[in-house]
C-alpha atoms as a PDB file:
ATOM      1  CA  UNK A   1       7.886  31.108  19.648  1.00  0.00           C
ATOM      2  CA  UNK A   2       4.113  30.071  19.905  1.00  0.00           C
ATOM      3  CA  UNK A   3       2.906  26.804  20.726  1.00  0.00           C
ATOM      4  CA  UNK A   4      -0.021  25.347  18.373  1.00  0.00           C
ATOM      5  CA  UNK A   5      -1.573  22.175  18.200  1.00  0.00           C
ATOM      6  CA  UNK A   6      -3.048  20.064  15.173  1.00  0.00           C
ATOM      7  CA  UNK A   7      -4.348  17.215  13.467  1.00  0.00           C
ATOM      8  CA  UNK A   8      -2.374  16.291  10.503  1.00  0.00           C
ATOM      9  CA  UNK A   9      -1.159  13.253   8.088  1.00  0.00           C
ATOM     10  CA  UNK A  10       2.667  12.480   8.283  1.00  0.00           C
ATOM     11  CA  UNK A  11       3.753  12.886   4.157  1.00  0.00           C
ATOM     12  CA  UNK A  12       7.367  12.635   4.005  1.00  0.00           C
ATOM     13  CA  UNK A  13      10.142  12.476   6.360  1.00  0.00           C
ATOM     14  CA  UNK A  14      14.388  13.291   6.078  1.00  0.00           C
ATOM     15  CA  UNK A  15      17.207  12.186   8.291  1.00  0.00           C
ATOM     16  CA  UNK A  16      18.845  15.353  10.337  1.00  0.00           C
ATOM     17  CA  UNK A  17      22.024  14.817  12.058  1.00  0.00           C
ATOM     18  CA  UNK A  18      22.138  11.301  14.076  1.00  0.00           C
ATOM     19  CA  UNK A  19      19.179  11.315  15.683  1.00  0.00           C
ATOM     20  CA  UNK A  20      16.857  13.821  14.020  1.00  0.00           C
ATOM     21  CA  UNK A  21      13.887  13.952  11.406  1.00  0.00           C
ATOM     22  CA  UNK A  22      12.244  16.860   9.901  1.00  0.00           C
ATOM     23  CA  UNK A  23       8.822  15.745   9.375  1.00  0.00           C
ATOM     24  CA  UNK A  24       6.308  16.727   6.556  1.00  0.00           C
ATOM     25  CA  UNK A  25       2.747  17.122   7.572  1.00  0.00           C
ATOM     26  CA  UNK A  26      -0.622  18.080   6.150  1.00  0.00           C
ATOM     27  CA  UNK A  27      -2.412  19.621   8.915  1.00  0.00           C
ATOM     28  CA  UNK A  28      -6.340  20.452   8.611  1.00  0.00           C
ATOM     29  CA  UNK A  29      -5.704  24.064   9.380  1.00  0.00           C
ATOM     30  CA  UNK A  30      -2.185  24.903   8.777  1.00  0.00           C
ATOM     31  CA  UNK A  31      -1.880  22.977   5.535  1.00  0.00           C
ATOM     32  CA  UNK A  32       1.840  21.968   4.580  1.00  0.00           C
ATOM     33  CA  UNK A  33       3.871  22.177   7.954  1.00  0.00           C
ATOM     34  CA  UNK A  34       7.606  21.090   8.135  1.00  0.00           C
ATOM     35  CA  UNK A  35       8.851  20.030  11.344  1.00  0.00           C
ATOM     36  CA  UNK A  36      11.815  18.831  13.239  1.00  0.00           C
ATOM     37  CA  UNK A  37      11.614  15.725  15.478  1.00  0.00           C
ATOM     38  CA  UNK A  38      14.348  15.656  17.771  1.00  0.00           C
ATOM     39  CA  UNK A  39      15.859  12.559  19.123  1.00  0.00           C
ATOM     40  CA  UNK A  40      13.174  10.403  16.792  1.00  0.00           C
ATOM     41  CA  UNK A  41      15.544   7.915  15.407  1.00  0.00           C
ATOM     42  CA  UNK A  42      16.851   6.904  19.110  1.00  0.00           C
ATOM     43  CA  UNK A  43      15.577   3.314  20.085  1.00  0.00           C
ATOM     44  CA  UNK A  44      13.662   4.885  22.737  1.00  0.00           C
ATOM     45  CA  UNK A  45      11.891   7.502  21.176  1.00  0.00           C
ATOM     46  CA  UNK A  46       8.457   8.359  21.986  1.00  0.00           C
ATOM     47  CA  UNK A  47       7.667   9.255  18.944  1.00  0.00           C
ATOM     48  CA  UNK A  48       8.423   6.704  17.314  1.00  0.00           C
ATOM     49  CA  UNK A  49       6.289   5.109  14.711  1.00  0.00           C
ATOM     50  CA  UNK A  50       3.809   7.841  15.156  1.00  0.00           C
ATOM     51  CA  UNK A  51       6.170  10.017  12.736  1.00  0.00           C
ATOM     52  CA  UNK A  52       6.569   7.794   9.786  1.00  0.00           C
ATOM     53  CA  UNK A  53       4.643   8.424   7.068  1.00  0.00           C
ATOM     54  CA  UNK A  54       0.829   7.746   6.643  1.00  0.00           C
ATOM     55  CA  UNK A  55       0.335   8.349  10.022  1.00  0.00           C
ATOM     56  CA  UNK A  56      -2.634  10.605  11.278  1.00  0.00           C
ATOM     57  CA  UNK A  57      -1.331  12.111  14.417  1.00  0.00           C
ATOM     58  CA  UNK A  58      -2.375  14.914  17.074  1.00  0.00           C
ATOM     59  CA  UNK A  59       0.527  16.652  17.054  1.00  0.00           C
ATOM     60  CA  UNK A  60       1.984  19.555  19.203  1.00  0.00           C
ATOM     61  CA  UNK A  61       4.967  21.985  17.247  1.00  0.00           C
ATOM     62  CA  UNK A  62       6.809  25.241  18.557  1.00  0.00           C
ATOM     63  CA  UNK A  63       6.310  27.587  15.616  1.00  0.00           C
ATOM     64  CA  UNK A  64       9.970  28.512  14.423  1.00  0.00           C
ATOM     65  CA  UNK A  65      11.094  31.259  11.721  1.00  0.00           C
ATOM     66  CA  UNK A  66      12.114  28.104   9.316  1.00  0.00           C
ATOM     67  CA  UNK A  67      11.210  24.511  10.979  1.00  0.00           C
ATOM     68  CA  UNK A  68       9.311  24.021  13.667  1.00  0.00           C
ATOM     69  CA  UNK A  69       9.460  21.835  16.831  1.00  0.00           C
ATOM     70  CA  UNK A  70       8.174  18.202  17.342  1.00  0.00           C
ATOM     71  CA  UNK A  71       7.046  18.943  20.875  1.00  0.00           C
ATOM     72  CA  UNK A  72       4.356  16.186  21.555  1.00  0.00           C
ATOM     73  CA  UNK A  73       2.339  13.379  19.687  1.00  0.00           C
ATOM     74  CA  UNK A  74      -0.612  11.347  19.988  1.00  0.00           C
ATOM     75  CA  UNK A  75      -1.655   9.114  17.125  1.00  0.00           C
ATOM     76  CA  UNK A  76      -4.436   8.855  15.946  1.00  0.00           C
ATOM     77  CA  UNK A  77      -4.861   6.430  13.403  1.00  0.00           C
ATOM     78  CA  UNK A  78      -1.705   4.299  12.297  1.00  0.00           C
ATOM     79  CA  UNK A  79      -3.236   2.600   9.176  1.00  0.00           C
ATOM     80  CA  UNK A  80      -1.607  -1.117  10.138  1.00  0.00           C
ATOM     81  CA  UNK A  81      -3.389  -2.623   7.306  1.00  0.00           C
ATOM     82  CA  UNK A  82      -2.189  -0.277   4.491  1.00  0.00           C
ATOM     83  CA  UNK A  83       1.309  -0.634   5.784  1.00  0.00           C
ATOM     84  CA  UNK A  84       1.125  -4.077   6.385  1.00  0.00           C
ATOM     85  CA  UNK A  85      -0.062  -4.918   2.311  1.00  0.00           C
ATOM     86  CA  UNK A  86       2.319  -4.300  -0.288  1.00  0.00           C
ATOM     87  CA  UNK A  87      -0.482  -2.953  -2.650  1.00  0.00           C
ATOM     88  CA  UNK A  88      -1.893  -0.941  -0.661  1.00  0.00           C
ATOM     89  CA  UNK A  89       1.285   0.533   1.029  1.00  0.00           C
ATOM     90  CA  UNK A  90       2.375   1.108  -2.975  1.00  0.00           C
ATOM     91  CA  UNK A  91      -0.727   3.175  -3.081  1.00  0.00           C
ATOM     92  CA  UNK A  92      -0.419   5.169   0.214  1.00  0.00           C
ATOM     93  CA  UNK A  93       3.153   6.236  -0.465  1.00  0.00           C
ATOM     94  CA  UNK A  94       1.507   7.815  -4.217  1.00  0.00           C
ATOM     95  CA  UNK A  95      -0.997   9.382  -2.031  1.00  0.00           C
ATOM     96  CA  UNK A  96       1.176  10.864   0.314  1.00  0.00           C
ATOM     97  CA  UNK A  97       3.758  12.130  -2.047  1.00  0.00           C
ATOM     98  CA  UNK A  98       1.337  13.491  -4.293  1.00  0.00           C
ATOM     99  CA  UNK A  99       0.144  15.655  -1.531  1.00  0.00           C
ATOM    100  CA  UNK A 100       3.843  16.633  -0.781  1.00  0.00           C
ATOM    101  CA  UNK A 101       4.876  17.357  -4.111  1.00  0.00           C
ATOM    102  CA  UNK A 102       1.577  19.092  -5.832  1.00  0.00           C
ATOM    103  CA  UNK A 103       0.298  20.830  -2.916  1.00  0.00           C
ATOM    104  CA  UNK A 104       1.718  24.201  -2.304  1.00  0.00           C
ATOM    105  CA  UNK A 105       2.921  25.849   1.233  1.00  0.00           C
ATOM    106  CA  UNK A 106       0.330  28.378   1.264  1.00  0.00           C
ATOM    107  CA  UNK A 107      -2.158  28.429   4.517  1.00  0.00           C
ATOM    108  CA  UNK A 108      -4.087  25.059   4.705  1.00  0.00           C
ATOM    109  CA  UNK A 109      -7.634  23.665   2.613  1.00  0.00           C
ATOM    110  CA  UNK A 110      -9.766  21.490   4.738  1.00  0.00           C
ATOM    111  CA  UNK A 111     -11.434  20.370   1.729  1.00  0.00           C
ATOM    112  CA  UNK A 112      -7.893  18.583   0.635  1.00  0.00           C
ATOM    113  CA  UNK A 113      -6.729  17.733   4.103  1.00  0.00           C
ATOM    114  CA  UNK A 114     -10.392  15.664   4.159  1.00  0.00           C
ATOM    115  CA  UNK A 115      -9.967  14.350   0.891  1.00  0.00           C
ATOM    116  CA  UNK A 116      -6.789  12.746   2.265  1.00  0.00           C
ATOM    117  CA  UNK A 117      -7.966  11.533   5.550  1.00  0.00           C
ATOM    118  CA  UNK A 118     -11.045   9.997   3.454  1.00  0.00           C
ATOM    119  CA  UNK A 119      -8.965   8.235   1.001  1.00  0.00           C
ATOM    120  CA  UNK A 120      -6.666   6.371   3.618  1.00  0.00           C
ATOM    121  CA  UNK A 121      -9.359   5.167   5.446  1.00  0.00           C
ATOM    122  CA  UNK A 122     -10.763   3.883   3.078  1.00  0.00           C
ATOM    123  CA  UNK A 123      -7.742   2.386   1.833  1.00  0.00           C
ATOM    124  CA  UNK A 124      -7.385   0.997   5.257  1.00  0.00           C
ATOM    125  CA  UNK A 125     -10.666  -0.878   4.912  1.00  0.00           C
ATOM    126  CA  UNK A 126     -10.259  -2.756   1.397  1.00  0.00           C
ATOM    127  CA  UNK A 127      -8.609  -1.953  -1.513  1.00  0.00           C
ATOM    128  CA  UNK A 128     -10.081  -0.318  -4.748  1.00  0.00           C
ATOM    129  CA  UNK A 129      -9.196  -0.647  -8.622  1.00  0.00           C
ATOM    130  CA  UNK A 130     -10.609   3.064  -8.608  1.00  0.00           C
ATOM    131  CA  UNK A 131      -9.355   4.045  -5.142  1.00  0.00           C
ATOM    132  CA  UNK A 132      -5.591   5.800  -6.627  1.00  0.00           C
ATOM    133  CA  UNK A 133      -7.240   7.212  -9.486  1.00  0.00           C
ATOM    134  CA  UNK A 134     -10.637   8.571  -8.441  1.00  0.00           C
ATOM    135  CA  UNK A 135      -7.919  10.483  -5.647  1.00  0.00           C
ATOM    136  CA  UNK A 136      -5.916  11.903  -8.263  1.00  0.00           C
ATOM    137  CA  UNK A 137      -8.931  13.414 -10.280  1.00  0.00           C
ATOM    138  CA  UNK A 138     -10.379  14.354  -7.643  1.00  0.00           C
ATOM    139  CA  UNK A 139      -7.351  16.206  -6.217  1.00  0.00           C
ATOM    140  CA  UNK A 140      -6.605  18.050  -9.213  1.00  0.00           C
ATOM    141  CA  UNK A 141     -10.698  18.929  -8.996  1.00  0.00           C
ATOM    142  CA  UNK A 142     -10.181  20.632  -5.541  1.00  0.00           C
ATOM    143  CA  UNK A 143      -6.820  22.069  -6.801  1.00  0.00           C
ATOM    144  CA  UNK A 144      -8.320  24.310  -9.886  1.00  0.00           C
ATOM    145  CA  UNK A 145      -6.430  21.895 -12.280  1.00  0.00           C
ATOM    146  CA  UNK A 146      -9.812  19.404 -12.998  1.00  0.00           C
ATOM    147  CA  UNK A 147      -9.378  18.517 -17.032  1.00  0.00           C
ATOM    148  CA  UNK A 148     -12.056  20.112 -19.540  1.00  0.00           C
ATOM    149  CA  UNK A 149     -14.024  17.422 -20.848  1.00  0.00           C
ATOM    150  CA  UNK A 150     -17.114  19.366 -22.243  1.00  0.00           C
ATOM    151  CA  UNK A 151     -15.217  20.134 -25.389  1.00  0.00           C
ATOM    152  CA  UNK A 152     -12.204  20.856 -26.827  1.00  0.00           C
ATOM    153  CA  UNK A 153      -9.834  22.874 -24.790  1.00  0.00           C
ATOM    154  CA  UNK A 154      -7.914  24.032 -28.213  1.00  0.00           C
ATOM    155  CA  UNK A 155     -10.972  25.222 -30.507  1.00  0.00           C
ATOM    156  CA  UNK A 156     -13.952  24.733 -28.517  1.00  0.00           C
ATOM    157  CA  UNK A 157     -15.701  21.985 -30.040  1.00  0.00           C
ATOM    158  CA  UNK A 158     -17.795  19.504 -28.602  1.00  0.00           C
ATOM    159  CA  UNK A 159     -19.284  16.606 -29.566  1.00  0.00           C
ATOM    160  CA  UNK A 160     -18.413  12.421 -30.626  1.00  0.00           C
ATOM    161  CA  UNK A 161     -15.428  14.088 -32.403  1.00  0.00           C
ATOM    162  CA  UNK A 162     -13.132  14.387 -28.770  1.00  0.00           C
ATOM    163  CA  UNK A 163     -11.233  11.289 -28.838  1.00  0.00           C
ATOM    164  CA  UNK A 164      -8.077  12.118 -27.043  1.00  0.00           C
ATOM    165  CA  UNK A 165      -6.406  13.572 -24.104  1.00  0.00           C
ATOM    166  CA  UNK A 166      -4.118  16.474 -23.726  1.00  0.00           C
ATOM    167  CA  UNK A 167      -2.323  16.289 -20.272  1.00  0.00           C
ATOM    168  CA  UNK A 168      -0.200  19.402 -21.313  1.00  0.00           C
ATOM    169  CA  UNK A 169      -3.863  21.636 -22.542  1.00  0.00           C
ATOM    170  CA  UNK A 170      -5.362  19.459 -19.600  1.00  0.00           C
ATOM    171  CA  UNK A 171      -8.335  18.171 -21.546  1.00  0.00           C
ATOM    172  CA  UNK A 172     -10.486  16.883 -24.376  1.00  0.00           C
ATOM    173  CA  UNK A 173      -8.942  17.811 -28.039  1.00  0.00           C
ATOM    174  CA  UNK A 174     -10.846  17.348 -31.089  1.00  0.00           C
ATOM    175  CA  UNK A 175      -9.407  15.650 -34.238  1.00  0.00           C
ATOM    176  CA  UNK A 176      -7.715  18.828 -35.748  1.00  0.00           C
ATOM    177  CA  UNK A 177      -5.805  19.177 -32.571  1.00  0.00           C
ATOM    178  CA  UNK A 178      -4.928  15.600 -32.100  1.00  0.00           C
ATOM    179  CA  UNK A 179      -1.519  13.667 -31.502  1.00  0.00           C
ATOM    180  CA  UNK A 180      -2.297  13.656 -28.270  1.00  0.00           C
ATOM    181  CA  UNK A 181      -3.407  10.050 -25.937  1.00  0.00           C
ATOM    182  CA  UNK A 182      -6.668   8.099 -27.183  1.00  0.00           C
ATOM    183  CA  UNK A 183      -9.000   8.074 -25.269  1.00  0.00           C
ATOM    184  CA  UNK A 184     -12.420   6.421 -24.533  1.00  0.00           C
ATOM    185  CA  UNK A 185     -15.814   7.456 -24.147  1.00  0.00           C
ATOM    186  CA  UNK A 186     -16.138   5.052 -20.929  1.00  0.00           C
ATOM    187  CA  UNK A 187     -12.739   6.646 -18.997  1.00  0.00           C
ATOM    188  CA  UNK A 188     -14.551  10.317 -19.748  1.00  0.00           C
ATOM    189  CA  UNK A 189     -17.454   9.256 -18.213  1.00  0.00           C
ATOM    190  CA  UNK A 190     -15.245   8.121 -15.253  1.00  0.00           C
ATOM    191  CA  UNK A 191     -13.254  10.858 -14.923  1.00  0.00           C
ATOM    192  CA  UNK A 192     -16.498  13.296 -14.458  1.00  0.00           C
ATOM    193  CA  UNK A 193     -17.634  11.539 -12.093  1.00  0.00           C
ATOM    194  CA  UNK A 194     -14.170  11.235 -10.094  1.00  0.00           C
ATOM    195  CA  UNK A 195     -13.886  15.130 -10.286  1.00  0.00           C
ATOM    196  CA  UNK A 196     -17.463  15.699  -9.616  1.00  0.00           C
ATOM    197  CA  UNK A 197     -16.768  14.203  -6.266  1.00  0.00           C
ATOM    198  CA  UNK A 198     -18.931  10.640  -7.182  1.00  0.00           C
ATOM    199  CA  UNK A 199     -16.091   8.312  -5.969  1.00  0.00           C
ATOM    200  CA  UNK A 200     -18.505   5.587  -4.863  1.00  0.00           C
ATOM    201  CA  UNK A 201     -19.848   5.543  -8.750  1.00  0.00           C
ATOM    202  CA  UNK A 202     -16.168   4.511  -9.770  1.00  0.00           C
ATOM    203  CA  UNK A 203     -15.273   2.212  -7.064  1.00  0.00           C
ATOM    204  CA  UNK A 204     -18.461  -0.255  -7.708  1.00  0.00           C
ATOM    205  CA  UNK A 205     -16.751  -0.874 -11.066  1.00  0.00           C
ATOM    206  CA  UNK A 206     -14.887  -3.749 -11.632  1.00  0.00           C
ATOM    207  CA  UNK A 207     -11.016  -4.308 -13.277  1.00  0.00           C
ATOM    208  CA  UNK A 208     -11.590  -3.411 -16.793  1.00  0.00           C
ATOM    209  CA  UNK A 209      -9.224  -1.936 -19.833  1.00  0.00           C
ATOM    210  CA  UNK A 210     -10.781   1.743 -18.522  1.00  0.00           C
ATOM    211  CA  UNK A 211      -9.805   1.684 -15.426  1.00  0.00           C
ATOM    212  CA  UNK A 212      -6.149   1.483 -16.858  1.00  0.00           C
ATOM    213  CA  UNK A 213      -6.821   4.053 -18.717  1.00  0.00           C
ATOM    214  CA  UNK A 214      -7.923   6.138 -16.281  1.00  0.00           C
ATOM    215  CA  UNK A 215      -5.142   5.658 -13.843  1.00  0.00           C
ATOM    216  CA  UNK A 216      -2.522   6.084 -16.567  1.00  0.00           C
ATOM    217  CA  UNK A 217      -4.451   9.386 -17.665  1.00  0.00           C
ATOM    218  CA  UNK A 218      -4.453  10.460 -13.891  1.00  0.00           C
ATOM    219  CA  UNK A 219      -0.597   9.861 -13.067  1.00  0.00           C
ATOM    220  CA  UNK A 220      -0.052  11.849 -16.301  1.00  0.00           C
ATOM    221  CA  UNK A 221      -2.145  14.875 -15.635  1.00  0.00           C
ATOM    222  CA  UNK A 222      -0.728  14.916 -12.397  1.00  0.00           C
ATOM    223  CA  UNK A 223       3.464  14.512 -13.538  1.00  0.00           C
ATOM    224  CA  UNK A 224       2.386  17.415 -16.313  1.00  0.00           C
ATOM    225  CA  UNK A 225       1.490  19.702 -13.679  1.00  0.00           C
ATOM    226  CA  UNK A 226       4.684  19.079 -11.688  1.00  0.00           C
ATOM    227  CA  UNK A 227       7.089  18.189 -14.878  1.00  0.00           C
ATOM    228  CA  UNK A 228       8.667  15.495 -13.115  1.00  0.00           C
ATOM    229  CA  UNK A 229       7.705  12.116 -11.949  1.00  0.00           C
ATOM    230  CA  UNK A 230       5.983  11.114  -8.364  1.00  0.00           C
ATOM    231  CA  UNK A 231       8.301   8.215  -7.977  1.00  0.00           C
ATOM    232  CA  UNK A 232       5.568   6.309  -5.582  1.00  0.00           C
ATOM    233  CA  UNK A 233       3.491   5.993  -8.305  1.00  0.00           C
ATOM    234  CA  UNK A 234       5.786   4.378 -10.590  1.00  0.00           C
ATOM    235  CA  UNK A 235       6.684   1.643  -7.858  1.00  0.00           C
ATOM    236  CA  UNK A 236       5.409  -2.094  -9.298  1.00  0.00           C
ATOM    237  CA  UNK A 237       1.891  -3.337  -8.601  1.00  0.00           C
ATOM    238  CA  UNK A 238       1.674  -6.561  -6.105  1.00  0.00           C
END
């Protein structure tokens, strides 16, 4: 077995046995890495609360041919604040499973891995009307899934005429190609700027009708792509 070291955010973990976790990660290099803690549930573990989810941890893993090891780890940041808010920790725990659920096993994307470091810290510093939604977007951006919003992805038009939202086509639709969700000119606007990588644009905006719009078009696009629900993100507001 080899012994490899990273920096990674804690997504999920599962009971093993009486005393045992495996432990989901993101790591910056490795991507998705599943791990087994061993003795983590004992009262004196030293692992402790560095293993729970939304945690951003040096850790330290024997490579093994289906989990690997918990051998060391060093946190790095905890995020007290987002775990301490009800809000916000409602809002972690969709970032985190979103991560876990729509982001495949293949070798690891910095790009995403910074995207998610990014997004808790700021989430650790003040919460955002935008912050959950301008993630989502942007996810799916870095993911190859971003929505087509230059015209319609059925015929190809473009214009005023692209009023509503196709989460299964994953854009725009014109009015032949309707009976899909309305859809505003304002939460378009949004959403290119969210997948264009302009967060701060989106998160100097106030509450409004749009940003519902834009967060309910976002948790959509996102279930479509998995066809199931992120449970997290479902989980009441505060």
């Amino acid at each position: 077995m080899a012994l490899y070291s990273e920096h990674a955010v804690v997504l999920r973990t599962w009971k093993l046995g009486e005393a045992d976790r495996i432990v989901s990660m993101y790591g910056a290099q490795s991507g998705k890495i599943r791990a087994v803690a061993k003795g983590v549930r004992k009262t004196r573990s030293k692992f402790g609360a560095r293993l729970e989810p939304i945690s951003y941890i040096d850790v330290q893993c024997w490579k093994g041919r289906d989990l690997d090891i918990v051998t060391q780890v060093e946190s790095i940041e905890l995020f007290p604040a987002i775990k301490s808010d009800l809000e916000r920790l409602r809002k972690g725990l969709g970032i985190v499973e979103v991560i876990e659920e729509l982001v495949g096993d293949s070798s690891g994307d910095f790009e995403i891995f910074r995207l998610l470091v990014r997004v808790l810290r700021r989430l650790e510093q003040g919460d955002s009307h935008y912050l959950l939604s301008g993630f989502l977007w942007r996810l799916l951006q870095v993911e190859g899934l971003a929505p087509q919003l230059e015209s319609c992805v059925e015929c190809g038009e473009d214009g005023e005429g692209l009023t509503q939202f196709s989460t299964s086509g994953s854009g725009l639709v014109c009015r032949a190609h309707g009976n899909s969700v309305p859809i505003s000119r304002d939460a378009v606007k949004v959403i290119a700027w969210m997948c264009e990588g302009e967060l701060n644009r989106a998160l100097s905006l106030g509450d409004s009708v749009v940003r519902v719009e834009v967060e309910a078009l976002a948790v959509a696009q996102i279930e479509s792509q998995l066809n199931h629900k992120v449970k997290a993100l479902h989980l009441p507001s505060y």
